[in-house]
N, C-alpha and C. Protein backbone atom coordinates (compact mmCIF):
# COMPACT_ATOMS: atom_id res chain seq x y z
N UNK A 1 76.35 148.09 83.90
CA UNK A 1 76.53 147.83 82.49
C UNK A 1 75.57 146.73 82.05
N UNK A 2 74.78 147.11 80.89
CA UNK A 2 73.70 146.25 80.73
C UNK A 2 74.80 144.80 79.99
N UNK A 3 74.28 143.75 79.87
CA UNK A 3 74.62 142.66 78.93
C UNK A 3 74.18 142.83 77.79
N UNK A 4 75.23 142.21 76.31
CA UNK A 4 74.84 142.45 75.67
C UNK A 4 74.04 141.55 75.05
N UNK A 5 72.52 141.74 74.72
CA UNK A 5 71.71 140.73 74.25
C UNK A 5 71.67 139.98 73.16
N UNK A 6 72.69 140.38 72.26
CA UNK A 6 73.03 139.83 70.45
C UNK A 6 73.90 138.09 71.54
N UNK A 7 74.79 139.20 71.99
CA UNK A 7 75.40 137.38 72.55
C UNK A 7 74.95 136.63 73.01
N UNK A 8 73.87 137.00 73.89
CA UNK A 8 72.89 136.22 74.59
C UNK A 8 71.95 135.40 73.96
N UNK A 9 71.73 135.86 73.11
CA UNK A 9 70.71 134.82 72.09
C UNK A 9 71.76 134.49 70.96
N UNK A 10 72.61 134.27 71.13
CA UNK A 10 73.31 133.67 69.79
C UNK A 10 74.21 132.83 69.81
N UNK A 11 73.97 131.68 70.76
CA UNK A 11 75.10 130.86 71.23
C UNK A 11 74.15 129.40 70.37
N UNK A 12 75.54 128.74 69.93
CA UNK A 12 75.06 127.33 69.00
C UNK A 12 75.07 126.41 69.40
N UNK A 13 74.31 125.40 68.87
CA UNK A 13 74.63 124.36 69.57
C UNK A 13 74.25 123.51 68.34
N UNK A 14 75.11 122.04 68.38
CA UNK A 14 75.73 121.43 67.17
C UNK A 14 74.37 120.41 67.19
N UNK A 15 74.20 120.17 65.90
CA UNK A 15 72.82 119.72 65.77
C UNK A 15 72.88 118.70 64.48
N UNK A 16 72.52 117.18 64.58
CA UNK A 16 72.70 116.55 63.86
C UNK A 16 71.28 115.77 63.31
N UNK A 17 70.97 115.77 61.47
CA UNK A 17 69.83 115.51 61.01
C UNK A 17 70.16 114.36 59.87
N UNK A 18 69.17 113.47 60.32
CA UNK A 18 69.09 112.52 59.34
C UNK A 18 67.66 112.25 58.74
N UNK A 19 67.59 112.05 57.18
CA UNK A 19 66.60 111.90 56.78
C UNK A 19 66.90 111.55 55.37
N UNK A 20 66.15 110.92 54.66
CA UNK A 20 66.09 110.19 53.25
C UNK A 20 64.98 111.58 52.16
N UNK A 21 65.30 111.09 50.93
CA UNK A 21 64.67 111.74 50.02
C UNK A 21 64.48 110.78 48.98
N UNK A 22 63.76 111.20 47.90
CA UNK A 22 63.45 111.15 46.70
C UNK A 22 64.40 111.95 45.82
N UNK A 23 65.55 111.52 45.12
CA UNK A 23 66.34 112.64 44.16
C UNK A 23 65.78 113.11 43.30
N UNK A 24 64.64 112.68 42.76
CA UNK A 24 64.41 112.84 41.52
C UNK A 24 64.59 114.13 40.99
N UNK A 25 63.77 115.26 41.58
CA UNK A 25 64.22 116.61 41.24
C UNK A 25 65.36 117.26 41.60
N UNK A 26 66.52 116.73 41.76
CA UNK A 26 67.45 117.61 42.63
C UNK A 26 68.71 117.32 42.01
N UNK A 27 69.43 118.00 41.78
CA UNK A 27 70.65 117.86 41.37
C UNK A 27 71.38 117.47 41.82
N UNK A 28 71.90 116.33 42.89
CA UNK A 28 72.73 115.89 43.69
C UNK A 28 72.31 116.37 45.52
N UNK A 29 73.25 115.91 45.74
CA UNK A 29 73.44 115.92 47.66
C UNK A 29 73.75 117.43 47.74
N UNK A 30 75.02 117.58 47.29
CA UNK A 30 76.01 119.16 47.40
C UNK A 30 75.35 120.24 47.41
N UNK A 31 75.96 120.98 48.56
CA UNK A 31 75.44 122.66 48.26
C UNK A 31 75.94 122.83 47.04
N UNK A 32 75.35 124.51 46.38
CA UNK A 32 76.11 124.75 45.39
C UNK A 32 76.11 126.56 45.11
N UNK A 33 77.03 126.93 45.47
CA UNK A 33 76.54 128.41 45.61
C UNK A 33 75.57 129.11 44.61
N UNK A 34 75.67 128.67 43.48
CA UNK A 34 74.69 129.10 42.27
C UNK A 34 73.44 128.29 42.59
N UNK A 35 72.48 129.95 43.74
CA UNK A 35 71.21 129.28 44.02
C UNK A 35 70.09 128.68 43.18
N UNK A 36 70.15 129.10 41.65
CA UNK A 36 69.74 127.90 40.67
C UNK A 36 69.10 126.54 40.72
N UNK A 37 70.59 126.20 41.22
CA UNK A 37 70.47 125.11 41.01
C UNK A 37 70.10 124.21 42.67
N UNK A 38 69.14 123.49 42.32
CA UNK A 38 68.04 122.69 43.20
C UNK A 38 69.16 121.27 43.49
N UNK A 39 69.59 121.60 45.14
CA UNK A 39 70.47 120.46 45.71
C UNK A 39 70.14 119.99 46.89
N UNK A 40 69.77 119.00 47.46
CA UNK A 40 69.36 118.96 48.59
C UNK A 40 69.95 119.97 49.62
N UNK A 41 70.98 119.80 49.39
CA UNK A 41 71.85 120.68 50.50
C UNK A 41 71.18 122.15 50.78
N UNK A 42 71.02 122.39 49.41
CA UNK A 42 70.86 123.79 49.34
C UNK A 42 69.23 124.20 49.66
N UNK A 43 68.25 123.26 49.72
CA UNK A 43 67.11 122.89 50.03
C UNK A 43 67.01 123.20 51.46
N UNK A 44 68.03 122.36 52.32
CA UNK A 44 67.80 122.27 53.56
C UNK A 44 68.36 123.33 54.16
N UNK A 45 69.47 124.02 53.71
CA UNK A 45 69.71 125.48 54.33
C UNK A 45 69.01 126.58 54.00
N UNK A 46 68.08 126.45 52.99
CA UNK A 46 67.31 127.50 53.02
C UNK A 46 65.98 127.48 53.74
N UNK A 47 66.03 126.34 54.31
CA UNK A 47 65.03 126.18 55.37
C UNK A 47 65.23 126.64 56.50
N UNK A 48 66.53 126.32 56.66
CA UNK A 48 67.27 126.25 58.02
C UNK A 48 66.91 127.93 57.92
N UNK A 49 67.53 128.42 57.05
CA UNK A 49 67.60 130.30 57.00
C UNK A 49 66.04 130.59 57.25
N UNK A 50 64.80 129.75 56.43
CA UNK A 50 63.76 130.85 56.72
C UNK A 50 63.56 130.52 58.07
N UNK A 51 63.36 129.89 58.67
CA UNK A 51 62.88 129.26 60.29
C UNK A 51 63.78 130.29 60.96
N UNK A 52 64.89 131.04 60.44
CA UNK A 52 65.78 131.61 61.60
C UNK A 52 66.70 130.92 62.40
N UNK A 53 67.09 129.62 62.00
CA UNK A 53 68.10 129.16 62.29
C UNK A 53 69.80 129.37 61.68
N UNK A 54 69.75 130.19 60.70
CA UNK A 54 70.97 130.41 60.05
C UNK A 54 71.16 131.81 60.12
N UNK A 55 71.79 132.24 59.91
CA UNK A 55 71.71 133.77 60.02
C UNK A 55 71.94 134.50 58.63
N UNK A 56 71.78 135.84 58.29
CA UNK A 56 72.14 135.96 56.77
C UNK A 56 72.96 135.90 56.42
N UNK A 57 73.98 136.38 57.07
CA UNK A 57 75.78 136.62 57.40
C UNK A 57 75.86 135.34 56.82
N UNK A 58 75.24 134.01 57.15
CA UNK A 58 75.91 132.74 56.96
C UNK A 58 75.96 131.99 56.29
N UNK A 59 75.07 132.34 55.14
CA UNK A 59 74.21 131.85 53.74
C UNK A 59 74.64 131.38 53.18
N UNK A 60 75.94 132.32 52.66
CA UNK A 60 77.04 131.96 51.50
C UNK A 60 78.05 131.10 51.91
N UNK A 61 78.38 130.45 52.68
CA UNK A 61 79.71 129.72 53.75
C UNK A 61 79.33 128.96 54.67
N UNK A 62 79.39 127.46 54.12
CA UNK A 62 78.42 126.34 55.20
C UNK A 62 79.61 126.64 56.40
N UNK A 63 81.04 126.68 56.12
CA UNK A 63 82.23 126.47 56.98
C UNK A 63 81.88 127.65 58.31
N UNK A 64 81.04 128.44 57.87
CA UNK A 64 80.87 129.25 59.16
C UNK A 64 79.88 128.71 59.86
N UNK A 65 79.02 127.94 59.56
CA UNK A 65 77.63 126.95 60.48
C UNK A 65 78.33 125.62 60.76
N UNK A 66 80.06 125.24 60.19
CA UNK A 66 80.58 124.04 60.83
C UNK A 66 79.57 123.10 59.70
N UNK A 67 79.33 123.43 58.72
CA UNK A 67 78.02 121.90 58.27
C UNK A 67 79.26 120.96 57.57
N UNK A 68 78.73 119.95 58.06
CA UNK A 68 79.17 118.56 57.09
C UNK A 68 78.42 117.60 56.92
N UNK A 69 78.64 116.48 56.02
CA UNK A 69 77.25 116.06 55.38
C UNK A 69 78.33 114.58 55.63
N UNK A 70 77.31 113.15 55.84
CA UNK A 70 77.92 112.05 56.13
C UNK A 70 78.10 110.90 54.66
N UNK A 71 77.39 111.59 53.09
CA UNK A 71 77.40 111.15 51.87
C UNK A 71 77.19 111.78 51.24
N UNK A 72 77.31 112.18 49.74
CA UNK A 72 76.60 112.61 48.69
C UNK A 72 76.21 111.29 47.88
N UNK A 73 75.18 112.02 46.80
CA UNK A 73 74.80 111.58 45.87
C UNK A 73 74.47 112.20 44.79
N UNK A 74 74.46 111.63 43.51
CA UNK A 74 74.45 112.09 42.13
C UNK A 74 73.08 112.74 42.09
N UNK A 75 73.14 113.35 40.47
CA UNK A 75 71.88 113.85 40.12
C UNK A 75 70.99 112.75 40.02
N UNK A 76 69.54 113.09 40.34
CA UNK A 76 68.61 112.25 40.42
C UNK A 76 68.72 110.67 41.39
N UNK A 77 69.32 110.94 42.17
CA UNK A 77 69.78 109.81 43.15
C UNK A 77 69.30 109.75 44.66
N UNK A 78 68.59 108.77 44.96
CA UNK A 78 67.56 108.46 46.03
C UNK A 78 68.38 108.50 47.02
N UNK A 79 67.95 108.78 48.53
CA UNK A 79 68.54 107.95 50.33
C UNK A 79 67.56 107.69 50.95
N UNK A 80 68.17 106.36 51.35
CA UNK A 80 67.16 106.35 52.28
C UNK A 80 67.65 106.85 53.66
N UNK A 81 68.85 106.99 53.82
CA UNK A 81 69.37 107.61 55.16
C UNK A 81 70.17 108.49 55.19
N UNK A 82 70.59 109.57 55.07
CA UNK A 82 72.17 110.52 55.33
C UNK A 82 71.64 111.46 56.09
N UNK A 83 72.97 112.12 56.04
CA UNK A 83 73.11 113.01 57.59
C UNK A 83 73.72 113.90 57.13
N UNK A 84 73.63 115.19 58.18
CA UNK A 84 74.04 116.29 57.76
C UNK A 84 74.24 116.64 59.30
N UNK A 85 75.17 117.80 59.99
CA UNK A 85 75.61 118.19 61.12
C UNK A 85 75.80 119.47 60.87
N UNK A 86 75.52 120.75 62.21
CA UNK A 86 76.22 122.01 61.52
C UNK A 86 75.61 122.46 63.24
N UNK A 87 75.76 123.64 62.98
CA UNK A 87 75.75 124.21 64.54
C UNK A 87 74.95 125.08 64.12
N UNK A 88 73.59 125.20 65.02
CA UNK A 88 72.71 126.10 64.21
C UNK A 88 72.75 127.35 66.12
């Protein structure tokens, strides 16, 4: 019986990122399902998705990548440090 190779390449492992921005263009920290609108959050998972770290299945539902974020911030609001965690 062969193994199956979907499982084999699809095991996660929990992965934690910190980095600062410039708010100026962005509407806050928060994902926001209405892809519209420009959020960091939503910035960085669509990165995460083109690189092939997210899967499509997972796009819509951070709770299935486990993501949590260590602050938000308002519209137009600078960091110099936060964090974000999720299991890619």
């Amino acid at each position: 019986m062969e193994p199956d190779t979907e499982k084999q390449r699809s095991f996660k492992v929990k992965l934690a990122m910190f980095f600062g921005y410039n708010g100026e263009n962005y509407r806050g920290m928060q994902f926001q399902r209405n892809q519209t609108v420009r959020t960091v959050e939503n910035t960085l998972h669509d990165i995460l998705f083109r690189l092939g770290f997210i899967l499509e299945s997972n796009t819509t539902d951070l709770k299935r990548v486990k993501w949590s974020r260590a602050a938000r911030t308002d519209k137009r609001v600078h960091a110099l440090c936060n964090a974000v965690s999720t299991k890619l």
